[in-house]
N, C-alpha and C. Protein backbone atom coordinates (compact mmCIF):
# COMPACT_ATOMS: atom_id res chain seq x y z
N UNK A 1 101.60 95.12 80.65
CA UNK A 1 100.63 94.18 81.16
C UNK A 1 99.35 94.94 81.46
N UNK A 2 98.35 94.11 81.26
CA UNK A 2 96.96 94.91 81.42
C UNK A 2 96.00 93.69 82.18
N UNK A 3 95.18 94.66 82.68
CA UNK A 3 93.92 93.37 83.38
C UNK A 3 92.56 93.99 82.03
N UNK A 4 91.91 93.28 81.44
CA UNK A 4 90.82 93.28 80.51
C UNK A 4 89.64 93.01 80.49
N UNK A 5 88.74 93.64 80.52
CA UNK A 5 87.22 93.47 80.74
C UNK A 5 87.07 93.45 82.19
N UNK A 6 87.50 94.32 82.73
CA UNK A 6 87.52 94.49 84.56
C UNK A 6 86.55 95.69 85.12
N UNK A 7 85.69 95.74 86.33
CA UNK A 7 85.13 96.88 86.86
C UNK A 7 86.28 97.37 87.56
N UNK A 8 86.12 98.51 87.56
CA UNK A 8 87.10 99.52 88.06
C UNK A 8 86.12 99.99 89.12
N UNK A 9 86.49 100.37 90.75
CA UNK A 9 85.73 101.46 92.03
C UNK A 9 86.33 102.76 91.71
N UNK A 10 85.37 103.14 91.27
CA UNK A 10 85.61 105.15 91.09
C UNK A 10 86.03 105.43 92.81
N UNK A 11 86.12 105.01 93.74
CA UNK A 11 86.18 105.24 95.03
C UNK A 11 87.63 105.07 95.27
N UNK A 12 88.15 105.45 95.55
CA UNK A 12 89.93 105.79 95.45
C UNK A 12 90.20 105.04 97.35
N UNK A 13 91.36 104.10 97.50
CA UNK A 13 91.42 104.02 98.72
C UNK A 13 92.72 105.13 99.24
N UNK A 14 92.94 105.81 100.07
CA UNK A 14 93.53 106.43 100.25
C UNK A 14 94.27 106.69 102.07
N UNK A 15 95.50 106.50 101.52
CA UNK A 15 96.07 106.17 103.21
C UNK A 15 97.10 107.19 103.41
N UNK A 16 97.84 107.25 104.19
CA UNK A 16 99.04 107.64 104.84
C UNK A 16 99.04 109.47 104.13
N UNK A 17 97.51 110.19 104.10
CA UNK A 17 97.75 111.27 103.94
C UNK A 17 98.14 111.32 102.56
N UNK A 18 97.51 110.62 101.46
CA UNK A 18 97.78 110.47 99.76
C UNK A 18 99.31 109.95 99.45
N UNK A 19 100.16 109.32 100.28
CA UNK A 19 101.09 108.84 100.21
C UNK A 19 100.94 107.50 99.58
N UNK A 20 99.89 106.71 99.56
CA UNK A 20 99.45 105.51 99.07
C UNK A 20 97.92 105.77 98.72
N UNK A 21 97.78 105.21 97.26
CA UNK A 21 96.45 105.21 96.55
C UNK A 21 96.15 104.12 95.72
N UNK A 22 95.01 103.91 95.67
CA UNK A 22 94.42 102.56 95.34
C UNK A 22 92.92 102.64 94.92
N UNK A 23 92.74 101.70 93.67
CA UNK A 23 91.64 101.19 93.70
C UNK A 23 91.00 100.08 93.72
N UNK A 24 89.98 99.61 93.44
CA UNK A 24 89.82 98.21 93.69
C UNK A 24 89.18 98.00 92.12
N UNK A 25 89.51 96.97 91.84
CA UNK A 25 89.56 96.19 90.58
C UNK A 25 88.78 95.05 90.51
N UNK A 26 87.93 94.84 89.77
CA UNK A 26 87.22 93.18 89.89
C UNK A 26 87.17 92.93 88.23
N UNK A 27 87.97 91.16 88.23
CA UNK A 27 88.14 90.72 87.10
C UNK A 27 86.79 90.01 86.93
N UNK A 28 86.80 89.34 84.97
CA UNK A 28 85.51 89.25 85.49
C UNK A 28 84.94 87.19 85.98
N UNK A 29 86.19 86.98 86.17
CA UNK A 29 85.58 85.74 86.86
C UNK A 29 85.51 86.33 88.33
N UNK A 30 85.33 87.47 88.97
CA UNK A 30 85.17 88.08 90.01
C UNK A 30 86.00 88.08 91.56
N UNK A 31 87.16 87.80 90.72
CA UNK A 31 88.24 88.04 91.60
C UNK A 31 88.10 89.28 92.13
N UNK A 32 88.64 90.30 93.21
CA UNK A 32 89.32 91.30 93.69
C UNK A 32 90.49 91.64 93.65
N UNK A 33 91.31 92.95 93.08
CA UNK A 33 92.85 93.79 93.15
C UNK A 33 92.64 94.62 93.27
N UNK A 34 93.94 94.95 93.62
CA UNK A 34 93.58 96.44 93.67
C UNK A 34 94.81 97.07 93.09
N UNK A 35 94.78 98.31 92.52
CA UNK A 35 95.63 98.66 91.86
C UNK A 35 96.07 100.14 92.47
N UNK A 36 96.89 100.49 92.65
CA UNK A 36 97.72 101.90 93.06
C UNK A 36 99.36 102.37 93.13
N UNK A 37 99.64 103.11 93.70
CA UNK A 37 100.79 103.85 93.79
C UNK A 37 100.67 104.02 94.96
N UNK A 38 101.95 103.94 95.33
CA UNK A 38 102.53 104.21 96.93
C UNK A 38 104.07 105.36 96.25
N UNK A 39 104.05 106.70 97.14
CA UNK A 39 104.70 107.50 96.49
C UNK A 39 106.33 107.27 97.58
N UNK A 40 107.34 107.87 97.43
CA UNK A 40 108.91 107.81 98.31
C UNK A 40 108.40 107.91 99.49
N UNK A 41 108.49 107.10 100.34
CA UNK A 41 108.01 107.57 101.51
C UNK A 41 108.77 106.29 102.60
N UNK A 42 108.47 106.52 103.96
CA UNK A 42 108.49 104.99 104.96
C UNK A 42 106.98 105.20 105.53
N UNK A 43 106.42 103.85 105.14
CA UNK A 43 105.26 103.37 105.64
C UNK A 43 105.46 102.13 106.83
N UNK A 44 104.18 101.82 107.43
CA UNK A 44 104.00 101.19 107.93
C UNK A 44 102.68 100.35 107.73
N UNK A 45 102.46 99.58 107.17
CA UNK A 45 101.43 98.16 106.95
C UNK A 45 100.96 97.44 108.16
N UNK A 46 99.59 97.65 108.99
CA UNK A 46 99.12 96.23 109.63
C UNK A 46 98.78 95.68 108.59
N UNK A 47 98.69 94.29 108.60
CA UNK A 47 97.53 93.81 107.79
C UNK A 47 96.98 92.62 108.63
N UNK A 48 96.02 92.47 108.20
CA UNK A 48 95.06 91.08 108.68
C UNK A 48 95.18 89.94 107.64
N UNK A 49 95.53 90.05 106.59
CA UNK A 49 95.39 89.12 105.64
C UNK A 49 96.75 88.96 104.79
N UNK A 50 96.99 88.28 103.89
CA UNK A 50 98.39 87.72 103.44
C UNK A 50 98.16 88.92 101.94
N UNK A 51 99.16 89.54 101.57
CA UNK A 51 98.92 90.34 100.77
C UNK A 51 100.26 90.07 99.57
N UNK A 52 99.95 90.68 98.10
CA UNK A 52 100.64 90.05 96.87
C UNK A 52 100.76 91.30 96.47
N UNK A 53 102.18 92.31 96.23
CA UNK A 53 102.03 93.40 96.28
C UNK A 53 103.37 93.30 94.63
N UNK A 54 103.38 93.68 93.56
CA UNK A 54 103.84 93.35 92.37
C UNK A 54 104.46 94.87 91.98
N UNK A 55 105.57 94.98 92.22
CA UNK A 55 106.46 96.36 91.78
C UNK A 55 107.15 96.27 90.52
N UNK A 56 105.56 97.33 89.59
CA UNK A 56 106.33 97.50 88.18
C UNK A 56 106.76 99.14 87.89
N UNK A 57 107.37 99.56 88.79
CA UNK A 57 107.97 100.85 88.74
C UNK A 57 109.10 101.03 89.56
N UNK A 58 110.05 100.94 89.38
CA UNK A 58 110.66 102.03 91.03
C UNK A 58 111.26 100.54 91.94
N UNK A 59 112.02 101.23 92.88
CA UNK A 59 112.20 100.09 93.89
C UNK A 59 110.99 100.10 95.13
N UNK A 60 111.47 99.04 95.76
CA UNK A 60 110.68 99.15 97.41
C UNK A 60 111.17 98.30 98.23
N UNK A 61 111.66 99.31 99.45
CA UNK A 61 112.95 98.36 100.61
C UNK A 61 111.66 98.13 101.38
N UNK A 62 111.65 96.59 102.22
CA UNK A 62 110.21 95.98 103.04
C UNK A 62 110.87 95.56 103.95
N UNK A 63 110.45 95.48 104.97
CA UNK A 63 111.06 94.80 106.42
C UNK A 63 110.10 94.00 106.88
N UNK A 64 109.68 92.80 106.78
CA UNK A 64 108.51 92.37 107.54
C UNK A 64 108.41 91.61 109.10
N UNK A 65 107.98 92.19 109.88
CA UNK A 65 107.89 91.76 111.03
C UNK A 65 109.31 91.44 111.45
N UNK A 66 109.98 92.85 111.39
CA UNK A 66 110.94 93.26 112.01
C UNK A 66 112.35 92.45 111.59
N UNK A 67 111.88 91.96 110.74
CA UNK A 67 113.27 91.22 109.96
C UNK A 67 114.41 91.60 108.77
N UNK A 68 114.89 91.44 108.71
CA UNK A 68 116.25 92.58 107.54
C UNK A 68 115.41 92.96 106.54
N UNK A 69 115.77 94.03 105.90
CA UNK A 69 115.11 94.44 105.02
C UNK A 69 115.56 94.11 103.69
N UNK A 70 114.69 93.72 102.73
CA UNK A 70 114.77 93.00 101.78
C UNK A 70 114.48 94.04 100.39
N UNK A 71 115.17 94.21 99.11
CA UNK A 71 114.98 95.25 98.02
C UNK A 71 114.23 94.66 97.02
N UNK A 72 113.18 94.71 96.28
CA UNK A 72 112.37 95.01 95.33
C UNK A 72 112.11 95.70 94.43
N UNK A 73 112.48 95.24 93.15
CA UNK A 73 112.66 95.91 91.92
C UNK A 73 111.84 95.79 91.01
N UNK A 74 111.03 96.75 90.58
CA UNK A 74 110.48 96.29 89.06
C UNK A 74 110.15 94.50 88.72
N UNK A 75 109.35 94.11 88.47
CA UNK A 75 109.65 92.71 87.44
C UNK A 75 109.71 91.61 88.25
C-alpha cells in the first residue's frame, strides 16, 4: 500500500528517546498522517485527540485507559 502524490515533513517527530518516529504526511486533498515506527518497547500515549494507528508490521499489545489489553497484528 502506498499514499501518492503526498508532501512529506523532512522534520522527523521523535518521542520516547527514538523509540517512536514519525513524520507527517499531507495528501493532496490536504488531509494530515503521519507515518512512522514505534520500535519493542512499553510506551505510554496521552493523547488529546482520537487517534487511527494501522499495524502493517509486527504485533502491538494496547491497553487503553486501563482496560485488558488487547493484540494487534499486521492487516
Amino acid at each position: 500500500m502506498q499514499f501518492d502524490g503526498v508532501s512529506v515533513s523532512k522534520k522527523a517527530n521523535v518521542y520516547f528517546d527514538g523509540k517512536c518516529v514519525s513524520h507527517t504526511v499531507t495528501l493532496p486533498d490536504g488531509v494530515r498522517k503521519s507515518v512512522g515506527v514505534i520500535l519493542p518497547s512499553t510506551l505510554r500515549f496521552d493523547l488529546s485527540t482520537k487517534e487511527v494507528v494501522e499495524v502493517v508490521e509486527g504485533t502491538a499489545h494496547v491497553s487503553i485507559n486501563g482496560q485488558a489489553e488487547r493484540t494487534f497484528t499486521a492487516g
